[in-house]
N, C-alpha and C. Protein backbone atom coordinates (compact mmCIF):
# COMPACT_ATOMS: atom_id res chain seq x y z
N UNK A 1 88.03 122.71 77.30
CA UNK A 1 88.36 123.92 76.59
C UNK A 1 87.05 124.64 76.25
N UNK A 2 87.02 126.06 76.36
CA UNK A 2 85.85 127.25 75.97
C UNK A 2 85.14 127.24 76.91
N UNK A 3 84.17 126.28 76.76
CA UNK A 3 83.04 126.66 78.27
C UNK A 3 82.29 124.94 79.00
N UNK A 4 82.40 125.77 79.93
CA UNK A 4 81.71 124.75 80.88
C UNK A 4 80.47 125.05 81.81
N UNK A 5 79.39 124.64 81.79
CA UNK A 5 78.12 125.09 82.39
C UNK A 5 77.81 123.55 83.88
N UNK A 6 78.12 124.05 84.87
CA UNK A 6 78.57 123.61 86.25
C UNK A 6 77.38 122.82 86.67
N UNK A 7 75.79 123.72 86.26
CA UNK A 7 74.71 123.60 86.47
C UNK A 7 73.86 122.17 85.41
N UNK A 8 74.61 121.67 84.90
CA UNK A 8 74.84 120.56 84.09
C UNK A 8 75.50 119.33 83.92
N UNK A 9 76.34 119.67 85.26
CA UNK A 9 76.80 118.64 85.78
C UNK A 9 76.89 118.19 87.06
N UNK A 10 76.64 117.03 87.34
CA UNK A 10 77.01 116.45 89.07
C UNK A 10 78.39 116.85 89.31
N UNK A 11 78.22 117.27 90.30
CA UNK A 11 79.60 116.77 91.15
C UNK A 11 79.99 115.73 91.80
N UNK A 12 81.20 115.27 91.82
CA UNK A 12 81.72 114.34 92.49
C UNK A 12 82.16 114.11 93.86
N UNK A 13 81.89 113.08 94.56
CA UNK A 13 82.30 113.61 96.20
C UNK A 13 83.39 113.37 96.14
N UNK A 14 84.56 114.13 96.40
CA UNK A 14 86.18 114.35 96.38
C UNK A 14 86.49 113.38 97.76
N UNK A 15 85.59 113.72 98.82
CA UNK A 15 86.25 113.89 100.20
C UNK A 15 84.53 113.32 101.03
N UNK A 16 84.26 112.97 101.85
CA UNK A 16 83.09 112.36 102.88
C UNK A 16 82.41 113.75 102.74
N UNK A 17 81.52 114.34 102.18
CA UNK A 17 80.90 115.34 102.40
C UNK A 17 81.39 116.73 101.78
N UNK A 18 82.40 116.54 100.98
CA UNK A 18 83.06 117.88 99.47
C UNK A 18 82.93 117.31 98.81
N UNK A 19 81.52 117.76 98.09
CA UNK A 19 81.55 117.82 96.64
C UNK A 19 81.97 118.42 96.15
N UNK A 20 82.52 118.07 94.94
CA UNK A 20 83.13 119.18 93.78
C UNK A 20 83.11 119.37 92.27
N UNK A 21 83.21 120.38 91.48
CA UNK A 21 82.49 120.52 90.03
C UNK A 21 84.23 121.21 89.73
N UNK A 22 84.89 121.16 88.23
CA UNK A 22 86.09 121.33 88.36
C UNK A 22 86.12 121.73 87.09
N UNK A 23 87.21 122.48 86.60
CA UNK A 23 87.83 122.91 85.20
C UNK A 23 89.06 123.42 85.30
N UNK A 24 89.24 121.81 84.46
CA UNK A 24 90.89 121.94 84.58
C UNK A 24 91.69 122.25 83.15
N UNK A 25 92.78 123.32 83.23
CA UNK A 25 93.52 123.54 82.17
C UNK A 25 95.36 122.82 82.12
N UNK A 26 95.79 123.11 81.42
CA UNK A 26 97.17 123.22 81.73
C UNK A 26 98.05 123.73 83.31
N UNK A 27 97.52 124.51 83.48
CA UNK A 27 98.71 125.32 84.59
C UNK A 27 97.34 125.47 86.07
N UNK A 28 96.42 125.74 85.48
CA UNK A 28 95.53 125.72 86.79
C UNK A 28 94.12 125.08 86.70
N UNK A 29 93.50 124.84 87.95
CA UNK A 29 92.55 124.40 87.59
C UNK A 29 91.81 125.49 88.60
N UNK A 30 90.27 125.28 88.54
CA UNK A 30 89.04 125.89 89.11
C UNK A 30 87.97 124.79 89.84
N UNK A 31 87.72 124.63 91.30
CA UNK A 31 86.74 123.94 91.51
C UNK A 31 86.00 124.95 92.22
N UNK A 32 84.55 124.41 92.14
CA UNK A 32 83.43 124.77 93.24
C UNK A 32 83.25 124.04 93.63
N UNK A 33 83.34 123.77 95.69
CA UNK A 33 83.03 122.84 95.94
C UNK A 33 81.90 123.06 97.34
N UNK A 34 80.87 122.44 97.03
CA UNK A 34 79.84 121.90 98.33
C UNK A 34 80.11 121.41 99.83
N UNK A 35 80.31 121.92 101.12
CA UNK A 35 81.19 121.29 101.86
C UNK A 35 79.81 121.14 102.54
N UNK A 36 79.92 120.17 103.16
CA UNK A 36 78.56 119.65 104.43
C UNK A 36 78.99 120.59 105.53
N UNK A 37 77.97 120.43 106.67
CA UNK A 37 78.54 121.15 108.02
C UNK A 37 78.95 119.84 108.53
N UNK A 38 80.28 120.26 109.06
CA UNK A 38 80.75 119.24 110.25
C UNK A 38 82.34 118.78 109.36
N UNK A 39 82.08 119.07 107.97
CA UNK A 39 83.18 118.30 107.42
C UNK A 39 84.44 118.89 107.73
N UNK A 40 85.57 117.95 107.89
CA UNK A 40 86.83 118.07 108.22
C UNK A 40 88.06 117.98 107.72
N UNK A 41 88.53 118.29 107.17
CA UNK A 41 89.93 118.25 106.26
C UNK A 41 90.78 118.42 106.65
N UNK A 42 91.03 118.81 108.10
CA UNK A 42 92.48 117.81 108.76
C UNK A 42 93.47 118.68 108.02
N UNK A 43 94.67 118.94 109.21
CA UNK A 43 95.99 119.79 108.77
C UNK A 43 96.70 118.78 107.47
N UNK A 44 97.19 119.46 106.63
CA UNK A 44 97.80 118.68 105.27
C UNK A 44 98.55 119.39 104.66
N UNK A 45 99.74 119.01 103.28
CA UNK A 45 100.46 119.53 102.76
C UNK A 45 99.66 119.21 101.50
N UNK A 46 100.36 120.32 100.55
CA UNK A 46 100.20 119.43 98.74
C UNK A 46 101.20 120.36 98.17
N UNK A 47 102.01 120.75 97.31
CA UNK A 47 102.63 121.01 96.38
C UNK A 47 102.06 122.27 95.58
N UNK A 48 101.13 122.00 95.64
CA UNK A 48 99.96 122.97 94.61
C UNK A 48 99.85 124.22 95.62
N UNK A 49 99.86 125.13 94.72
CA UNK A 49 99.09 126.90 95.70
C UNK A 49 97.83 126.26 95.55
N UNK A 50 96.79 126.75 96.49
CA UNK A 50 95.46 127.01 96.60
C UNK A 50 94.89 128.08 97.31
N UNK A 51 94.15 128.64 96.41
CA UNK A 51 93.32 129.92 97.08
C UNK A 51 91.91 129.54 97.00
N UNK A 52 91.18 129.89 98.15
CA UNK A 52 89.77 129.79 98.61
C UNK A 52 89.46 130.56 98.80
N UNK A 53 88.11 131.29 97.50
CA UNK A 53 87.08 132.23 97.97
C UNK A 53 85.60 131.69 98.61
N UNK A 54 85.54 132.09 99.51
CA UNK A 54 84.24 131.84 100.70
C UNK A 54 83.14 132.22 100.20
N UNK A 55 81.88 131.53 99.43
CA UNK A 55 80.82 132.30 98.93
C UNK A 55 79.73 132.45 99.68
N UNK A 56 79.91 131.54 100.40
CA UNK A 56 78.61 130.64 101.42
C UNK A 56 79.36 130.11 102.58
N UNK A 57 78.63 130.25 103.99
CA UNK A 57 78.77 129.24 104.78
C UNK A 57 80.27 130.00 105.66
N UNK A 58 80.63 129.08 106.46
CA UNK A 58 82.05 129.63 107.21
C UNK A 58 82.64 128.16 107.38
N UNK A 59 84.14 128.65 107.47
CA UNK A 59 85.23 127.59 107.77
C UNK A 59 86.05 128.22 108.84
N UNK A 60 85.96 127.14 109.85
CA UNK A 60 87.66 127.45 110.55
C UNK A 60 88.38 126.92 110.15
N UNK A 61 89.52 127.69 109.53
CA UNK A 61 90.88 127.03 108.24
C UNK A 61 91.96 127.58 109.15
N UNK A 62 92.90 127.07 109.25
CA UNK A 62 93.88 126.96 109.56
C UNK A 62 95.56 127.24 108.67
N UNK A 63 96.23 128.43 108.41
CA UNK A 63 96.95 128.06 107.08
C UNK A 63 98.25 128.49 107.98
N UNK A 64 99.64 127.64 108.37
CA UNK A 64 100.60 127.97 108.58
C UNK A 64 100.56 128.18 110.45
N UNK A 65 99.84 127.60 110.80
CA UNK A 65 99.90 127.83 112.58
C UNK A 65 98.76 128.69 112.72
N UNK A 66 97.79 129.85 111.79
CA UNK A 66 97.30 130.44 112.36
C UNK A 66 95.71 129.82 112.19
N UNK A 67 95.10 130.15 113.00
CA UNK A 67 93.52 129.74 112.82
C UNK A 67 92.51 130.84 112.44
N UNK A 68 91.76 130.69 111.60
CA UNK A 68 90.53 131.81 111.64
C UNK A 68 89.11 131.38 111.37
N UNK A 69 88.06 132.03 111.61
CA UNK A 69 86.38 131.67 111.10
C UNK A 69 86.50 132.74 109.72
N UNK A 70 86.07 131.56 108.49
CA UNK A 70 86.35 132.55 107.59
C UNK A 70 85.14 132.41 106.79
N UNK A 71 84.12 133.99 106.30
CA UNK A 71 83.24 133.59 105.74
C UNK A 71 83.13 134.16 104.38
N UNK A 72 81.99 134.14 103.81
CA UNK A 72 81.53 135.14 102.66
C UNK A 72 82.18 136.12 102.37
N UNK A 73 83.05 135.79 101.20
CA UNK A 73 83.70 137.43 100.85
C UNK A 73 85.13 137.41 101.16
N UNK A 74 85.15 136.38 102.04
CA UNK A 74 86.64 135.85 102.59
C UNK A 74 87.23 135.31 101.55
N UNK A 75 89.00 135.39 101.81
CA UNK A 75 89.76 134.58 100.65
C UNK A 75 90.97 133.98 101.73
N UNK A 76 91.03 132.62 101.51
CA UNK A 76 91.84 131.91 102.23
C UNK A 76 93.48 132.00 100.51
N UNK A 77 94.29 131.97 101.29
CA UNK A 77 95.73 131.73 100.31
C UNK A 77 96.51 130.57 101.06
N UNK A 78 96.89 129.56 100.54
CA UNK A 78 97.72 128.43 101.04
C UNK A 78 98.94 128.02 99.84
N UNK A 79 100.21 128.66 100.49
CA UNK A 79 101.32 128.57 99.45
C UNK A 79 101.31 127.17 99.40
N UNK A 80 102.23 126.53 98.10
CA UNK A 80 102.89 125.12 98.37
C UNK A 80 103.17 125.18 99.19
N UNK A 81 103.21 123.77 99.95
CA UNK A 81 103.92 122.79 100.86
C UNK A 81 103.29 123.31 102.33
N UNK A 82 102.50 124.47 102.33
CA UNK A 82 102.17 124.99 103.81
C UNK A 82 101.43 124.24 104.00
N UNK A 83 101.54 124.06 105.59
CA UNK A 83 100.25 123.06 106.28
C UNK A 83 99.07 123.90 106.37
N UNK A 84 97.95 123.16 105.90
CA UNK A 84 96.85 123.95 106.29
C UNK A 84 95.93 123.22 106.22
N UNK A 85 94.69 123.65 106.61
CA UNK A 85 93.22 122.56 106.86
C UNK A 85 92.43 123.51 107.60
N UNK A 86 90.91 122.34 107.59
CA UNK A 86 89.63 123.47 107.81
C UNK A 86 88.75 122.48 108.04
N UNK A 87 87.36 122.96 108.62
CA UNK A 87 86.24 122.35 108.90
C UNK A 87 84.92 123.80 108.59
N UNK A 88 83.92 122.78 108.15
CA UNK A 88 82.77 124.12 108.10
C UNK A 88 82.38 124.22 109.24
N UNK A 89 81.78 124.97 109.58
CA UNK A 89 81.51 125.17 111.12
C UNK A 89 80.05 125.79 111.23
N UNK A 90 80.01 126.42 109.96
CA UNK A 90 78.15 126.61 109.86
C UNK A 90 77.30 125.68 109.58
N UNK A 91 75.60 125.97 109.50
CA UNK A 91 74.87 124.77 110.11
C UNK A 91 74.26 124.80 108.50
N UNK A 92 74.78 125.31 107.86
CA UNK A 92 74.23 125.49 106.03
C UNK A 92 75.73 124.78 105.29
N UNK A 93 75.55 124.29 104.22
CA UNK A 93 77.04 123.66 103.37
C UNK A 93 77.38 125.43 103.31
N UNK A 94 78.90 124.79 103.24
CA UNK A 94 80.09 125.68 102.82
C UNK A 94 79.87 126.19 101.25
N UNK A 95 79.54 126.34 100.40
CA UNK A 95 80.20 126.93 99.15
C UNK A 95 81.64 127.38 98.63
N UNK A 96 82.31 127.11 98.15
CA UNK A 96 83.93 127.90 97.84
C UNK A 96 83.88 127.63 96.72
N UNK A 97 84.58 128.76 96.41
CA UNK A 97 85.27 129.02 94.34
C UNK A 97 87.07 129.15 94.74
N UNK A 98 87.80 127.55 93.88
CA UNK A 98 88.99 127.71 94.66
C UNK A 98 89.73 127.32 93.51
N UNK A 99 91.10 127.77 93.41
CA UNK A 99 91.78 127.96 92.71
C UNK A 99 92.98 127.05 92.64
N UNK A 100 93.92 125.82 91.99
CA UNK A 100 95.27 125.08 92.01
C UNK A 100 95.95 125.73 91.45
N UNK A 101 97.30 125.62 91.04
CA UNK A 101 98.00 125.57 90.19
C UNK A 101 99.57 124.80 90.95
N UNK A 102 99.49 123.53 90.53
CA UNK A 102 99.19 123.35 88.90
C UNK A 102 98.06 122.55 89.47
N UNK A 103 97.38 122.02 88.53
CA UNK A 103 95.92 121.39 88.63
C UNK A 103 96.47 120.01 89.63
N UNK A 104 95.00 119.99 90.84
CA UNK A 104 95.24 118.14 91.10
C UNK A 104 95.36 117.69 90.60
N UNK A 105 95.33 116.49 90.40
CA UNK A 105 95.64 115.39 89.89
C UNK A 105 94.26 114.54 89.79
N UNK A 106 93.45 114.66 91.36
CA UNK A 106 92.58 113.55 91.95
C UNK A 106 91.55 114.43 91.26
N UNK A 107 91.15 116.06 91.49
CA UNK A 107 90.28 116.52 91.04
C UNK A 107 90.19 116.62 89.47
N UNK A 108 91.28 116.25 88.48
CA UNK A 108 91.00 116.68 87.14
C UNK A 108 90.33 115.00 86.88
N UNK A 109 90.49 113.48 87.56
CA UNK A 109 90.29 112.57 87.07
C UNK A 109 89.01 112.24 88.11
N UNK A 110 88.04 113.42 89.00
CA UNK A 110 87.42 112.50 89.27
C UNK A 110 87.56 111.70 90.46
N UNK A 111 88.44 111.69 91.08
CA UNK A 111 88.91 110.34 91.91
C UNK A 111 88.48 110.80 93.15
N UNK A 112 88.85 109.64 93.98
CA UNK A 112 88.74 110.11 96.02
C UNK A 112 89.89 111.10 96.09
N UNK A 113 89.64 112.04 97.14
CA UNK A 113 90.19 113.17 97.89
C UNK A 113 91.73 112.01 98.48
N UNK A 114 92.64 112.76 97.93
CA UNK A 114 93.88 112.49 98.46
C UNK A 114 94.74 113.56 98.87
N UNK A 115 95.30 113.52 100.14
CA UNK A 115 96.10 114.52 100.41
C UNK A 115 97.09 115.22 99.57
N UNK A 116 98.02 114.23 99.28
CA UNK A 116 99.32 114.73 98.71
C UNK A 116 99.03 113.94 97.47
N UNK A 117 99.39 114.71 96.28
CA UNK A 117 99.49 114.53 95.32
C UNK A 117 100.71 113.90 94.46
N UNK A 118 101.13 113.08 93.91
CA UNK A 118 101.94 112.50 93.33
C UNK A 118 103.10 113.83 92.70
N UNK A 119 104.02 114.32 92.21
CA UNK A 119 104.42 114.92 91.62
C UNK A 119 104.54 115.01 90.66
């Protein structure tokens, strides 16, 4: 609750190469996360909306059958339950400012990167 200074804390590796820094409320949460080049996150479902703003770096993401290179300035949207997934594809980490609701689960405790989330 109030404030959180990002630059003060480690991040946690969620996933083989996503790091992530997080603030979680009631109904949504907020991560920034560090993606390596090369990393892969594989087509997946979760329950949760997620939106991805692109600050840094490019992803080919995938949301619902379609594919794109998405960079800086870009905003990825992934309703519940849609399949979607991505890899960075630039030779610098990814950067993203991304949005849940309702909050993970894995990201509010910290934990390993799990696909699907418990309900």
């Amino acid at each position: 609750m109030g404030f959180t200074d990002w630059n003060e804390q480690e991040g946690f590796e969620a996933f083989p190469g996503d790091f992530v820094w997080n603030v979680t409320g009631q109904d949504l949460q907020v991560i920034r996360a560090e993606i390596a080049p090369g990393t892969d996150f594989g087509l997946h479902t979760h329950h949760q909306e997620q939106i991805i703003c692109v600050l840094q770096g490019q992803l080919e993401f995938t949301v619902d059958g379609e594919t794109r290179i998405v960079g800086p300035g870009q905003v990825i949207h992934a309703p519940p339950g849609v399949e979607h997934g991505g890899r960075a594809v630039s030779d610098d980490p990814v950067i993203t400012l991304e949005a849940f609701s309702p909050p993970r689960v894995n990201f509010s405790h910290n934990q390993e990167m799990v696909f699907e989330d418990p309900v």
